[in-house]
N, C-alpha and C. Protein backbone atom coordinates (compact mmCIF):
# COMPACT_ATOMS: atom_id res chain seq x y z
N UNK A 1 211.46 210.85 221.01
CA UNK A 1 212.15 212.12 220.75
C UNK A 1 212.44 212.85 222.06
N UNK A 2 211.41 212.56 223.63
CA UNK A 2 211.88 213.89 224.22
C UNK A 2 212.57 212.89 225.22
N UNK A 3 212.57 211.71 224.94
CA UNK A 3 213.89 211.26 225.64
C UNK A 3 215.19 211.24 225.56
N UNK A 4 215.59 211.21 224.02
CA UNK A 4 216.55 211.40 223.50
C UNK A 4 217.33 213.29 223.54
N UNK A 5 216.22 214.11 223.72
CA UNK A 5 216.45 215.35 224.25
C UNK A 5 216.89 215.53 225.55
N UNK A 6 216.36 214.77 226.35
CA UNK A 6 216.63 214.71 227.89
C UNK A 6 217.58 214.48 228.27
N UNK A 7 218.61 212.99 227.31
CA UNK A 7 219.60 212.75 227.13
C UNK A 7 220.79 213.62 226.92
N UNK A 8 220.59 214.55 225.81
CA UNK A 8 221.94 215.27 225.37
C UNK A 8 221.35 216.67 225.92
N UNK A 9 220.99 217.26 226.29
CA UNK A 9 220.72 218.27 227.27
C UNK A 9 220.80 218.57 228.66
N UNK A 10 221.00 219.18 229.65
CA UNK A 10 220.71 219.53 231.10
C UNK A 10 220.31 220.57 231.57
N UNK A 11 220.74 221.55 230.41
CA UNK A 11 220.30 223.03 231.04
C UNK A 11 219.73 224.12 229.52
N UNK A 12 219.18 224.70 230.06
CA UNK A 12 218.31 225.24 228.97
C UNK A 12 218.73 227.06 229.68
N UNK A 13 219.10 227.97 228.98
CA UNK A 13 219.17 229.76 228.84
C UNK A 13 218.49 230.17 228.46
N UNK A 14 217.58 231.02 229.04
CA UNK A 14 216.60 232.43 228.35
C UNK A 14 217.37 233.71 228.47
N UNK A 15 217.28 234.17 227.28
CA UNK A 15 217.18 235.96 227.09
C UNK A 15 215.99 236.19 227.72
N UNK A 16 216.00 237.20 227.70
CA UNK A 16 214.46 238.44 228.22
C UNK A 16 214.05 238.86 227.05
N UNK A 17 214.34 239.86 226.60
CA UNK A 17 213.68 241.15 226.28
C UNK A 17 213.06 240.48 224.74
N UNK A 18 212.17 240.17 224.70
CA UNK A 18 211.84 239.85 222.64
C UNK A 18 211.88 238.13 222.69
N UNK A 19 212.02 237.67 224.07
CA UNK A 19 212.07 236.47 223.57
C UNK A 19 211.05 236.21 224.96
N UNK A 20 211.52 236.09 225.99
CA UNK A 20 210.60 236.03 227.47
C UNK A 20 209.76 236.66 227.93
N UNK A 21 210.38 237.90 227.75
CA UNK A 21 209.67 239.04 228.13
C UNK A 21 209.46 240.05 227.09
N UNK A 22 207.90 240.51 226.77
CA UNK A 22 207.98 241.50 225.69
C UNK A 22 207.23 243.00 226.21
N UNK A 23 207.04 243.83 225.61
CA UNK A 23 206.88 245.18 225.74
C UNK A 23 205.67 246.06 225.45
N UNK A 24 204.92 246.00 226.80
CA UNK A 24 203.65 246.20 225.94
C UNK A 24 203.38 247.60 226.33
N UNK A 25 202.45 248.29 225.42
CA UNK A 25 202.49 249.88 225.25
C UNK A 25 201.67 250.13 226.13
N UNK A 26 201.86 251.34 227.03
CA UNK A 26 200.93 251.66 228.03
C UNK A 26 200.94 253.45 228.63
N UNK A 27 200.29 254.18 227.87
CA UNK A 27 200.85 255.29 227.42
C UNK A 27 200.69 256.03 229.18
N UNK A 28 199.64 255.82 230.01
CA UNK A 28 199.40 256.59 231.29
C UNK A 28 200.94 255.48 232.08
N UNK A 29 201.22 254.52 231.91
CA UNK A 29 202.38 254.19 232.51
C UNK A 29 203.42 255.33 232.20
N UNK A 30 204.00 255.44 230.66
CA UNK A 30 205.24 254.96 230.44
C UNK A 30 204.87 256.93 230.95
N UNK A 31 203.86 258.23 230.38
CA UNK A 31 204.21 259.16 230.90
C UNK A 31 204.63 259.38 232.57
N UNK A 32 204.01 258.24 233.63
CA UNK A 32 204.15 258.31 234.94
C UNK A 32 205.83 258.20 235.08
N UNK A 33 206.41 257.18 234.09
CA UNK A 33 207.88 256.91 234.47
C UNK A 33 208.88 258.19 233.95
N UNK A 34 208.08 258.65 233.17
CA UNK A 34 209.06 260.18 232.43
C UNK A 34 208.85 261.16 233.22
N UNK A 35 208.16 261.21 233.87
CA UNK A 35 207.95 262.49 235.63
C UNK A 35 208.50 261.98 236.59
N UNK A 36 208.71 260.57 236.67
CA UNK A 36 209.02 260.26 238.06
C UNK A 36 210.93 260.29 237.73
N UNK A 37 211.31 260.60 236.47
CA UNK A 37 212.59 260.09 236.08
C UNK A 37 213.21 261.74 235.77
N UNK A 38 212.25 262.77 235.76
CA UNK A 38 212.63 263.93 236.22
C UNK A 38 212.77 264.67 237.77
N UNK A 39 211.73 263.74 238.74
CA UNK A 39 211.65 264.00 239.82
C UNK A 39 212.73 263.93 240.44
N UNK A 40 213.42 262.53 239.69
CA UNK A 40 214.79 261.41 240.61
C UNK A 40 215.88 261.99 240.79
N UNK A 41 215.74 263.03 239.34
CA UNK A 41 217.22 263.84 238.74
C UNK A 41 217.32 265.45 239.26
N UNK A 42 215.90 265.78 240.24
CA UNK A 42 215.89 267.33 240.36
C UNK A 42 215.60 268.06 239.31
N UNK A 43 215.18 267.12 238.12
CA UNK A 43 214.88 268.48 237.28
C UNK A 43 213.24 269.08 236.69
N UNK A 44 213.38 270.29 236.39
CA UNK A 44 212.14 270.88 237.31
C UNK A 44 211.44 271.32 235.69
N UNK A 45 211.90 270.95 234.89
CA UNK A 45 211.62 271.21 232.99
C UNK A 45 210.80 270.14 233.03
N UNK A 46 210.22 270.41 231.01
CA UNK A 46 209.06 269.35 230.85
C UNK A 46 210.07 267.72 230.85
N UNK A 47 209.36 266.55 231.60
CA UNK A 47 209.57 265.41 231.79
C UNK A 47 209.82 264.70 230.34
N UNK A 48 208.84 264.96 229.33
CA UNK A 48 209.02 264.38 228.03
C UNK A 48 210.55 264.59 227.60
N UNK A 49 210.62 266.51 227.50
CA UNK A 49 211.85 266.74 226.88
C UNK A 49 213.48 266.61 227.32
N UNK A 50 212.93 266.30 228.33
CA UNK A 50 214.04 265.64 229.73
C UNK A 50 214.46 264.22 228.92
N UNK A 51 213.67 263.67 228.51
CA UNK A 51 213.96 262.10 228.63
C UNK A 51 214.52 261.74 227.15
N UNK A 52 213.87 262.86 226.31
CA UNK A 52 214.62 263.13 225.07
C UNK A 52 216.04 263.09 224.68
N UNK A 53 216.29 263.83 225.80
CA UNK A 53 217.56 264.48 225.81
C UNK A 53 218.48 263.40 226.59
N UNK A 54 217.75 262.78 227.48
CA UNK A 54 218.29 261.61 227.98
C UNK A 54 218.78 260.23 226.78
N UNK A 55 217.70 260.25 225.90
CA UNK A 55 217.91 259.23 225.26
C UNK A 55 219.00 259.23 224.25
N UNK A 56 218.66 260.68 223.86
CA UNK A 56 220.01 261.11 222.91
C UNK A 56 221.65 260.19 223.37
N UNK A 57 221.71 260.78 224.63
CA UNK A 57 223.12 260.42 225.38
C UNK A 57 222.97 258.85 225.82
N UNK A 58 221.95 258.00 225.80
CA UNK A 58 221.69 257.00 225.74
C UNK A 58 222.54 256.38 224.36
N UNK A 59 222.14 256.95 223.71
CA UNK A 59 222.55 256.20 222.43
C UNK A 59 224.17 256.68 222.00
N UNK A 60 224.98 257.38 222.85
CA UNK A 60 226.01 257.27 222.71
C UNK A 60 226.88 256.49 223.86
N UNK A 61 226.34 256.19 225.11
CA UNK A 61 226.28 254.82 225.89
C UNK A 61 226.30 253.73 225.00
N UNK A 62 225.07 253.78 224.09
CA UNK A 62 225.28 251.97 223.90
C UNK A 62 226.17 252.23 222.59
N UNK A 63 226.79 253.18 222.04
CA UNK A 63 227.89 253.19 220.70
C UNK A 63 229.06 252.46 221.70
N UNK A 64 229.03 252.50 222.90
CA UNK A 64 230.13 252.20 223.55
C UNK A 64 230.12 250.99 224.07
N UNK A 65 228.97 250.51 224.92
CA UNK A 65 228.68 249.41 225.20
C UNK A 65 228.97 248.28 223.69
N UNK A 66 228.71 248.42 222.61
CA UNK A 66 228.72 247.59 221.39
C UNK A 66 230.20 247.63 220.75
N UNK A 67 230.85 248.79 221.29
CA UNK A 67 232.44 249.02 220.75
C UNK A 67 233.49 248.04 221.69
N UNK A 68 232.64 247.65 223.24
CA UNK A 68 233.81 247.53 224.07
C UNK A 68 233.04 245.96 224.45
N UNK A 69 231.95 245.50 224.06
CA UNK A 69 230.97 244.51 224.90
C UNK A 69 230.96 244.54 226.49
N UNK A 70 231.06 245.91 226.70
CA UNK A 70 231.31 246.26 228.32
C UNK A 70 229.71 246.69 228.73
N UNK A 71 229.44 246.79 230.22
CA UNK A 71 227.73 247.47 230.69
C UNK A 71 228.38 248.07 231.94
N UNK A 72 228.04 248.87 232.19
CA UNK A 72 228.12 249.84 233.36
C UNK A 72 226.83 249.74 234.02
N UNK A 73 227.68 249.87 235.74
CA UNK A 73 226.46 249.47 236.42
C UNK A 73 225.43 250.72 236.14
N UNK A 74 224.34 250.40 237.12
CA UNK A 74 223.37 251.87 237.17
C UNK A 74 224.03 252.72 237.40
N UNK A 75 224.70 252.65 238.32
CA UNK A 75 225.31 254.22 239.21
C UNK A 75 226.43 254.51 238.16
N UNK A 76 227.14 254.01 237.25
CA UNK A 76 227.80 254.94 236.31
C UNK A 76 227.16 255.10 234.97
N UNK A 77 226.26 254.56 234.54
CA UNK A 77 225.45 254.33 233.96
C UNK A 77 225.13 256.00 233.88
N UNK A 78 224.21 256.50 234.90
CA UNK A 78 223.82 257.77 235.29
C UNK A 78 225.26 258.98 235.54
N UNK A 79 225.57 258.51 236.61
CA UNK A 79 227.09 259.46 236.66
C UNK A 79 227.73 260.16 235.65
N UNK A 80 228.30 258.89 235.18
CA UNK A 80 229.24 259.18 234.16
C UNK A 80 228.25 259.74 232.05
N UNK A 81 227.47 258.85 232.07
CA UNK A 81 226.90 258.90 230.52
C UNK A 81 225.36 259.91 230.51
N UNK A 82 224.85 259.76 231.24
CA UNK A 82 222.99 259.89 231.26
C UNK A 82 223.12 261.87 231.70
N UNK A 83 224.24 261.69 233.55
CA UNK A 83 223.30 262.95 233.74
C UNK A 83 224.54 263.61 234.59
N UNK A 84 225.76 263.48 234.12
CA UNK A 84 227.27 263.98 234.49
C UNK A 84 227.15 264.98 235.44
N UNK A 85 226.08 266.31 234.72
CA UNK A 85 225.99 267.48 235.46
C UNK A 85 225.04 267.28 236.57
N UNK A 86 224.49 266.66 236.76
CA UNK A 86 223.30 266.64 238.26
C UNK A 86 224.38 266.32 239.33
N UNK A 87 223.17 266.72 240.51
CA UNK A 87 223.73 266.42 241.54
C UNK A 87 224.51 264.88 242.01
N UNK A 88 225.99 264.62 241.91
CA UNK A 88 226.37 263.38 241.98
C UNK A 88 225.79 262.28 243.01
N UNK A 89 225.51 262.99 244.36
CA UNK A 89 224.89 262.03 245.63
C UNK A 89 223.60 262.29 245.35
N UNK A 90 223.28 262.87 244.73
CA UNK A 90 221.28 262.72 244.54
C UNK A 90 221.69 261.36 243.09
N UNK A 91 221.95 261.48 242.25
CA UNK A 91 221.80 260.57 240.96
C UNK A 91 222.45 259.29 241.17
N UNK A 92 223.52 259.29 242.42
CA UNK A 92 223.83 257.95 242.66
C UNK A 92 223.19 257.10 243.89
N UNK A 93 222.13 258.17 244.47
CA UNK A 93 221.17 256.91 245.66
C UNK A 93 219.85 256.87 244.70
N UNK A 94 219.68 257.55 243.21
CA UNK A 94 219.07 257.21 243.10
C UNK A 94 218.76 256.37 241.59
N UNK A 95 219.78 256.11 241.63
CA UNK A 95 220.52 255.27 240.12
C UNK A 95 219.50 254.28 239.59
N UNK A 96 219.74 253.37 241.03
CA UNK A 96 218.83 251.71 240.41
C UNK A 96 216.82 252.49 240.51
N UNK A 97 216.51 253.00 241.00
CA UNK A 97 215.36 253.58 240.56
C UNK A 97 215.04 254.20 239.54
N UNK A 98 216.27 254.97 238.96
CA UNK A 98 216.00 255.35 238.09
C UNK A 98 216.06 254.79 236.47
N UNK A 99 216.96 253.62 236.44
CA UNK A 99 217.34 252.72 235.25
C UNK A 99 216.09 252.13 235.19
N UNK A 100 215.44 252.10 236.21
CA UNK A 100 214.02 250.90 236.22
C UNK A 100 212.63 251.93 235.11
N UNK A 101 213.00 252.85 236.17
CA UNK A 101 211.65 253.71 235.50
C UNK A 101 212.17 254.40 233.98
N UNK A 102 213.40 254.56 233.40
CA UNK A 102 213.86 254.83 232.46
C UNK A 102 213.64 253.67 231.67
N UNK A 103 213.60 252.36 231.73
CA UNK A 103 213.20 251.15 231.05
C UNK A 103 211.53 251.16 231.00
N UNK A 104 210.97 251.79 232.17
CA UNK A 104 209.51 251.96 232.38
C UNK A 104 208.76 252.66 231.31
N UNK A 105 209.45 253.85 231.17
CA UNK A 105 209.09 255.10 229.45
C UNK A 105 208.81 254.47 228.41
N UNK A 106 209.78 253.40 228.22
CA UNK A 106 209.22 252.65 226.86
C UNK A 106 207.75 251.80 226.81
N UNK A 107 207.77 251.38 228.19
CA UNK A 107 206.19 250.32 227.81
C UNK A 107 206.55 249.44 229.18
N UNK A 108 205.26 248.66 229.66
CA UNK A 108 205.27 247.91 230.62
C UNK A 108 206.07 246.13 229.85
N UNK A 109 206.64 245.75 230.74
CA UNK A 109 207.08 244.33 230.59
C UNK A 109 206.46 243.58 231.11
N UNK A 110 206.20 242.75 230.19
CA UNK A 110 205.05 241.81 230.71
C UNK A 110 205.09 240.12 229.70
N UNK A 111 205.22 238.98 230.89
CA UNK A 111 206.18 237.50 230.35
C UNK A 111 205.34 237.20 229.14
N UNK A 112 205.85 236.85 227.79
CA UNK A 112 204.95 236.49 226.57
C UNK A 112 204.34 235.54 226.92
N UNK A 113 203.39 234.86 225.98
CA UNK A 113 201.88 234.36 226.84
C UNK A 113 202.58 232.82 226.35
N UNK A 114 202.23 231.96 227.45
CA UNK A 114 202.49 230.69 227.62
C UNK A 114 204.15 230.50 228.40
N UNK A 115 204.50 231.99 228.71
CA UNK A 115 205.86 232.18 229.18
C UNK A 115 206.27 231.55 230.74
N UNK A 116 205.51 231.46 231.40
CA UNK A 116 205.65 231.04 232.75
C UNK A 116 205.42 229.53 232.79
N UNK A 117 204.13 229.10 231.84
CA UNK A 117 203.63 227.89 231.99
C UNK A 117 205.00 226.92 231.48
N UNK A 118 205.78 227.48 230.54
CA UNK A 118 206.97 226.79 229.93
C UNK A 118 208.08 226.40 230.90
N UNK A 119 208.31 227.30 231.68
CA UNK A 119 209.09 227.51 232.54
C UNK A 119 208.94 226.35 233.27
N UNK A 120 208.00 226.34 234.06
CA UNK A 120 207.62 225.19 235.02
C UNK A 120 207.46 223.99 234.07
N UNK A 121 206.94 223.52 233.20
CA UNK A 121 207.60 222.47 232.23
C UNK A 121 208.37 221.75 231.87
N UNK A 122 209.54 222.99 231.67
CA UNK A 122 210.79 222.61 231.51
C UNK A 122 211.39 221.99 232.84
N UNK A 123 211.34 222.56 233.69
CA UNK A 123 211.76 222.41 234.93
C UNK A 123 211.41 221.40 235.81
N UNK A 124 209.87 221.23 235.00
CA UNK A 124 209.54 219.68 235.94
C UNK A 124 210.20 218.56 235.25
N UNK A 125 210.73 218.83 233.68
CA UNK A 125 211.27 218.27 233.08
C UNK A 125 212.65 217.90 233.11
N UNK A 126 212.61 218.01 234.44
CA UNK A 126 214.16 217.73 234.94
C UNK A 126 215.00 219.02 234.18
N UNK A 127 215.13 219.62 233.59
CA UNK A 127 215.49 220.84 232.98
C UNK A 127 216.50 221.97 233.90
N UNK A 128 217.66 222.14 234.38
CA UNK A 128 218.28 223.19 235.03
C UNK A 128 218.06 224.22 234.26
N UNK A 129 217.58 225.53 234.64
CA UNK A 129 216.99 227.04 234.01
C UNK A 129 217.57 227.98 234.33
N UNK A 130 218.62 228.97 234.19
CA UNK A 130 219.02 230.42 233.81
C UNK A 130 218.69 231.21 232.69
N UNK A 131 219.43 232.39 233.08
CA UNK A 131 218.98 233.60 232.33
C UNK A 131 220.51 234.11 232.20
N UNK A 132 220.54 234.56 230.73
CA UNK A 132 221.77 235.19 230.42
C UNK A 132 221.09 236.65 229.53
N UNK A 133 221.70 237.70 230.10
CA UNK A 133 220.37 238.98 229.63
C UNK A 133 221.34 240.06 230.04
N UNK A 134 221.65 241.02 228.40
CA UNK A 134 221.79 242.45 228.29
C UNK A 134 220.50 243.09 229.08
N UNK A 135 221.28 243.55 230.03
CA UNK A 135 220.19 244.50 231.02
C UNK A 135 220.64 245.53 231.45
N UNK A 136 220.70 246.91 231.60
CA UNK A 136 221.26 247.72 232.46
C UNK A 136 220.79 248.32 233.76
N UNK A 137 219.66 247.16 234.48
CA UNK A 137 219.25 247.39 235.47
C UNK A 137 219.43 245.99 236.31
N UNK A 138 219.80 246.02 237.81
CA UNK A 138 220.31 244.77 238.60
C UNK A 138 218.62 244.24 239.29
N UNK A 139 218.14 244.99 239.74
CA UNK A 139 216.92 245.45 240.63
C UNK A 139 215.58 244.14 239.72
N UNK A 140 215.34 244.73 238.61
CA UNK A 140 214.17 244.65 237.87
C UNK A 140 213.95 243.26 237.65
N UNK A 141 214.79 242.30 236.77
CA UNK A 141 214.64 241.17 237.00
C UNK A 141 214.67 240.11 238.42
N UNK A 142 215.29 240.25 239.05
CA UNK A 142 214.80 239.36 240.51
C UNK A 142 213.52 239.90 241.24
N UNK A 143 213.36 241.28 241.10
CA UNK A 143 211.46 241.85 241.84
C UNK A 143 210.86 240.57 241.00
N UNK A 144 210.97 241.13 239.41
CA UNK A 144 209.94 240.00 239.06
C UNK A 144 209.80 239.13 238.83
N UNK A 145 211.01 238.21 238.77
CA UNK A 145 210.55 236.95 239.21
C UNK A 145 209.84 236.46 240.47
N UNK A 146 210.46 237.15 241.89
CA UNK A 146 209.74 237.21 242.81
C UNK A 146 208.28 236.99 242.66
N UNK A 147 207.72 238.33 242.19
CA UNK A 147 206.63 238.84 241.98
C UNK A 147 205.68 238.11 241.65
N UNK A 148 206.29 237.29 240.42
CA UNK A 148 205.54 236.24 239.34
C UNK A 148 205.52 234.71 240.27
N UNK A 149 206.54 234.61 240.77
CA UNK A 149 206.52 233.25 241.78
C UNK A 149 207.53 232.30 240.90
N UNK A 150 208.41 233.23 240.06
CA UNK A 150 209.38 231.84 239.51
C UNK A 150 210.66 232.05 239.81
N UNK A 151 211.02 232.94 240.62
CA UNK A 151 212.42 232.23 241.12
C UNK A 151 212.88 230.97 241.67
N UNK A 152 212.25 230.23 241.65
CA UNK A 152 212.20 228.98 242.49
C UNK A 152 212.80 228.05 240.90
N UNK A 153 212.67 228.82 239.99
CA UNK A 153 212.83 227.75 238.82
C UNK A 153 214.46 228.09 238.14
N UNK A 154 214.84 229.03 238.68
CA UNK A 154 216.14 229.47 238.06
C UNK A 154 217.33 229.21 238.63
N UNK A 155 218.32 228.77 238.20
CA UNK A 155 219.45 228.62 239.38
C UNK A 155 220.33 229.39 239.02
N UNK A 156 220.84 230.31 237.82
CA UNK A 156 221.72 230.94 238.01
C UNK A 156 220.97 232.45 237.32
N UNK A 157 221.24 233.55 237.51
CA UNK A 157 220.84 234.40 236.50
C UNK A 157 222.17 235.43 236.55
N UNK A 158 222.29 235.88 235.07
CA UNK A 158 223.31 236.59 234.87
C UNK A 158 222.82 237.64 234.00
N UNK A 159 223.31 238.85 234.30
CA UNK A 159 222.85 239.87 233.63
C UNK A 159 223.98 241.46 233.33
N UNK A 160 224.00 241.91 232.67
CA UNK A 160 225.31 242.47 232.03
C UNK A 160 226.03 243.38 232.84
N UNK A 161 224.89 244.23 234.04
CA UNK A 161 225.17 245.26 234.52
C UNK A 161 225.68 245.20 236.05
N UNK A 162 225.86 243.62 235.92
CA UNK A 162 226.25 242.95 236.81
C UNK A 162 227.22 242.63 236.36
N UNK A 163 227.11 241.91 236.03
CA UNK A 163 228.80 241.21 235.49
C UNK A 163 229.75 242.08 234.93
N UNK A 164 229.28 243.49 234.17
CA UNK A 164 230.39 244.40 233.41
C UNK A 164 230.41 243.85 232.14
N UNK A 165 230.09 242.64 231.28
CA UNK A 165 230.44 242.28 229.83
C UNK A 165 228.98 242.13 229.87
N UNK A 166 228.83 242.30 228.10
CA UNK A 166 227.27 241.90 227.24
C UNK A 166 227.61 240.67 226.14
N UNK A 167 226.58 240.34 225.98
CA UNK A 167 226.60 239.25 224.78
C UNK A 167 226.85 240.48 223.42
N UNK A 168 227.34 239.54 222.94
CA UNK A 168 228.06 238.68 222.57
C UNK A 168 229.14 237.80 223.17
N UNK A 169 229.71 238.64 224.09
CA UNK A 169 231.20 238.38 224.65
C UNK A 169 230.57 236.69 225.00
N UNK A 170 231.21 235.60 224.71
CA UNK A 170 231.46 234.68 225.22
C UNK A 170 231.84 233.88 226.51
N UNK A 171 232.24 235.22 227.07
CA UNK A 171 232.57 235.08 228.70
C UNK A 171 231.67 234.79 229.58
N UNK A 172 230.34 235.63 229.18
CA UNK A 172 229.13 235.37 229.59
C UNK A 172 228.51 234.32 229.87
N UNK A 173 228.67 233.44 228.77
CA UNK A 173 227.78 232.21 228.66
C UNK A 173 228.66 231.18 229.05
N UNK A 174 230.15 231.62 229.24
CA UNK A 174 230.77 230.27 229.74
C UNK A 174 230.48 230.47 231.43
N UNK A 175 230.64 231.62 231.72
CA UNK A 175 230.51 231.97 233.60
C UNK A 175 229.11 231.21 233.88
N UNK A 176 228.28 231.16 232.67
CA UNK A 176 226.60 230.55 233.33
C UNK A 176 226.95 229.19 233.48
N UNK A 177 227.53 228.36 232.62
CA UNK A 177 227.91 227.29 232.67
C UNK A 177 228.56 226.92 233.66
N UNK A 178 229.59 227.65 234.10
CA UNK A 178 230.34 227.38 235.35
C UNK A 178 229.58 227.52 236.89
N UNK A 179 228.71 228.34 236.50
CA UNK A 179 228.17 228.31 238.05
C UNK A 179 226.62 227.69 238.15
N UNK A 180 226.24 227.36 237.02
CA UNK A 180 225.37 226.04 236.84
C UNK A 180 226.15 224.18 237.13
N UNK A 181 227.09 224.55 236.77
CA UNK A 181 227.74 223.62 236.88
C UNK A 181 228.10 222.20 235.58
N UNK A 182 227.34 222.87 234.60
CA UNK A 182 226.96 222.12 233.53
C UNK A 182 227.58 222.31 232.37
N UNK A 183 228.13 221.25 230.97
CA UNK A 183 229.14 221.57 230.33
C UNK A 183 228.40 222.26 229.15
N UNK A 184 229.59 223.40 228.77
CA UNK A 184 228.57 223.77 227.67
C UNK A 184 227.81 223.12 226.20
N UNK A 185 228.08 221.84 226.08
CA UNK A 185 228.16 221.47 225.12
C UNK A 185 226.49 220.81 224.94
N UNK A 186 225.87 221.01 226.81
CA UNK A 186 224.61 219.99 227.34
C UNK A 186 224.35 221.17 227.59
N UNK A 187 224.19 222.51 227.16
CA UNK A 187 222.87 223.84 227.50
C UNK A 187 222.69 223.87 225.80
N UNK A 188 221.06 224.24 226.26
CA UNK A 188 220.72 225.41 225.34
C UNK A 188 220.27 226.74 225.22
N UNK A 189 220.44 227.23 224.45
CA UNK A 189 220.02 228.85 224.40
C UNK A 189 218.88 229.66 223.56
N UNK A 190 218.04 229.92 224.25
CA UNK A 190 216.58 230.51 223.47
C UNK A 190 217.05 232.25 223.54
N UNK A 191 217.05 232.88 222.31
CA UNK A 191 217.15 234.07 222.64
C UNK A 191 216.49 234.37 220.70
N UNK A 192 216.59 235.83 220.86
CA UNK A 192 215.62 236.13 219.41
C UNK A 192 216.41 237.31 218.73
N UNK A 193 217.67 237.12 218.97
CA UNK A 193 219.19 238.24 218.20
C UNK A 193 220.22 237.11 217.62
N UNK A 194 220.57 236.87 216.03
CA UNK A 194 221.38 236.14 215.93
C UNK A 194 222.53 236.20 216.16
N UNK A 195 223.18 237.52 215.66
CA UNK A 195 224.20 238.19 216.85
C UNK A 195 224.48 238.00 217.80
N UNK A 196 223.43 238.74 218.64
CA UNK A 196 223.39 239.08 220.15
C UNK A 196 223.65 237.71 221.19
N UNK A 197 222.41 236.82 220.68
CA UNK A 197 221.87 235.51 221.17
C UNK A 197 223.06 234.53 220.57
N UNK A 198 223.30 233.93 220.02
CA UNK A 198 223.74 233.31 219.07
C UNK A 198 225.17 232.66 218.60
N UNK A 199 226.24 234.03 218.61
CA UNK A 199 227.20 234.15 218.76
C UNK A 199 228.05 234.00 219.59
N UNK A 200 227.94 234.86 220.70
CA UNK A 200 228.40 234.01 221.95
C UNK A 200 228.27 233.17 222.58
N UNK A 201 227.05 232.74 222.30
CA UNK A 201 226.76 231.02 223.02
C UNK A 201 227.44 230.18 221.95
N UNK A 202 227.29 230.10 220.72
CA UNK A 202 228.02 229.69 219.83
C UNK A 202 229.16 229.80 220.08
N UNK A 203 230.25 230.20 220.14
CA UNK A 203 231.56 230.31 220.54
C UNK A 203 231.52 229.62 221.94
N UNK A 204 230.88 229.64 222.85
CA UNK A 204 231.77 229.69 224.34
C UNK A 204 231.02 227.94 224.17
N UNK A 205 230.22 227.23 223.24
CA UNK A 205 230.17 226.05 222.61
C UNK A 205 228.74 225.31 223.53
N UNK A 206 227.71 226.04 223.73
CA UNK A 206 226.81 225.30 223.34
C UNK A 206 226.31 224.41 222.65
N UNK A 207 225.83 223.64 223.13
CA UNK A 207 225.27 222.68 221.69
C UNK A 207 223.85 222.97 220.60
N UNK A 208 222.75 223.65 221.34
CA UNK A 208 221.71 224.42 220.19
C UNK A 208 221.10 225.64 220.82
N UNK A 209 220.52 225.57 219.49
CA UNK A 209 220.42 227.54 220.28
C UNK A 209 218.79 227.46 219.24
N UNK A 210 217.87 228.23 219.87
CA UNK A 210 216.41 228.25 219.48
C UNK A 210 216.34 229.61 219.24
N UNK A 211 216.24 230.50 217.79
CA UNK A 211 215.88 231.44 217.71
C UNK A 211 214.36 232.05 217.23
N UNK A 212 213.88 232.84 218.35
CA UNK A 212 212.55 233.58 217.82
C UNK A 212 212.84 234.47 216.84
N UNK A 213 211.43 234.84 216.15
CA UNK A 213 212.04 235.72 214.71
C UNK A 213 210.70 236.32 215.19
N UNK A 214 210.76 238.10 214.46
CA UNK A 214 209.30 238.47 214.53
C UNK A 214 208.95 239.15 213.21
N UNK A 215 208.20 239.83 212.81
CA UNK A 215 208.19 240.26 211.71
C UNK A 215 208.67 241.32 211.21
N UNK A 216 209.07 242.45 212.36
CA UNK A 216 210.26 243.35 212.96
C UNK A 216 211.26 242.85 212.50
């Protein structure tokens, strides 16, 4: 069997968020990132109700992001949707810090368990490894791979707020292919959104796709 896999395969795609990487609650963190995400912005009110109010306008960002399959980098991200009225040269040197620690509020990220050991697995398994990942931060994923010691296992990574399109869009998963070098028909795709994950790799013509389910 895992020869015959070895065969019609070459490259294998991870999502992040719910599938690689999951979200674990950490309440003295996530308040440190809701002060430090009022500090970033100059504003001098309670940090909680700051971020409230942030999230609100968050969620009319992603009505848009899902209307257009478009991502804005950090710096318009903040500019334009999050914090219009702040100071423009304070919120744009401090954009990519602040998308990080605004992802920080929710909970620490931390690789699901047996997540790294797979990695190197696959990879010794002759396996070519990217990442195709709705993200609206550029910064966060390469620290940690760094960090963790597995960049060495990835050859392409693509991520939305980079590129300007999100999954679904199909564009996505064919650009990984292209700069992997590999046809789409020989990747697969692990992600845990049938939608999200699913669809666009499906279209831009993967050959299988591995979905996690949770009880969520």
């Amino acid at each position: 069997m895992e020869n015959r896999i070895n065969q019609e395969f070459d490259a294998i795609f991870y999502d992040l968020g719910g599938t690689l990487r999951l979200v674990e609650r950490d309440e003295a963190f996530e308040a440190q990132a809701r002060k430090r995400i009022a500090e970033l912005c100059g504003e001098t009110g309670d940090p909680d109700a700051f971020c409230k109010f942030l999230d609100y306008r968050y969620e009319g960002y992603r009505k848009w992001c899902f209307e257009t399959m478009q991502e804005a980098t950090e710096q318009e991200l903040w500019t334009r949707w999050l914090t219009p009225e702040y100071p423009h040269e304070l919120i744009l040197k401090n954009a990519i810090e602040l998308t990080i620690e605004y992802r920080n509020k929710d909970g620490r990220r931390v690789v699901a368990p047996n997540g790294a050991q797979s990695i190197a697995d696959l990879h010794g398994n002759g396996y070519k490894l990217g990442i195709i990942s709705n993200l609206v931060t550029s910064k966060e994923i390469p620290d940690w791979l760094e960090h963790d010691n597995l960049t060495q296992y990835f050859d392409v990574v693509l991520l939305s707020c980079v590129e300007g399109i999100r999954k679904p869009d199909p564009r996505l998963s064919a650009m990984a292919c292209e700069r992997l070098g590999v046809e789409p028909a020989r990747c697969v795709y692990i992600g845990d959104n049938l939608k999200r994950d699913i669809e666009g790799t499906k279209t831009a013509g993967f050959g299988m796709f591995i979905l996690y389910t949770s009880p969520e």
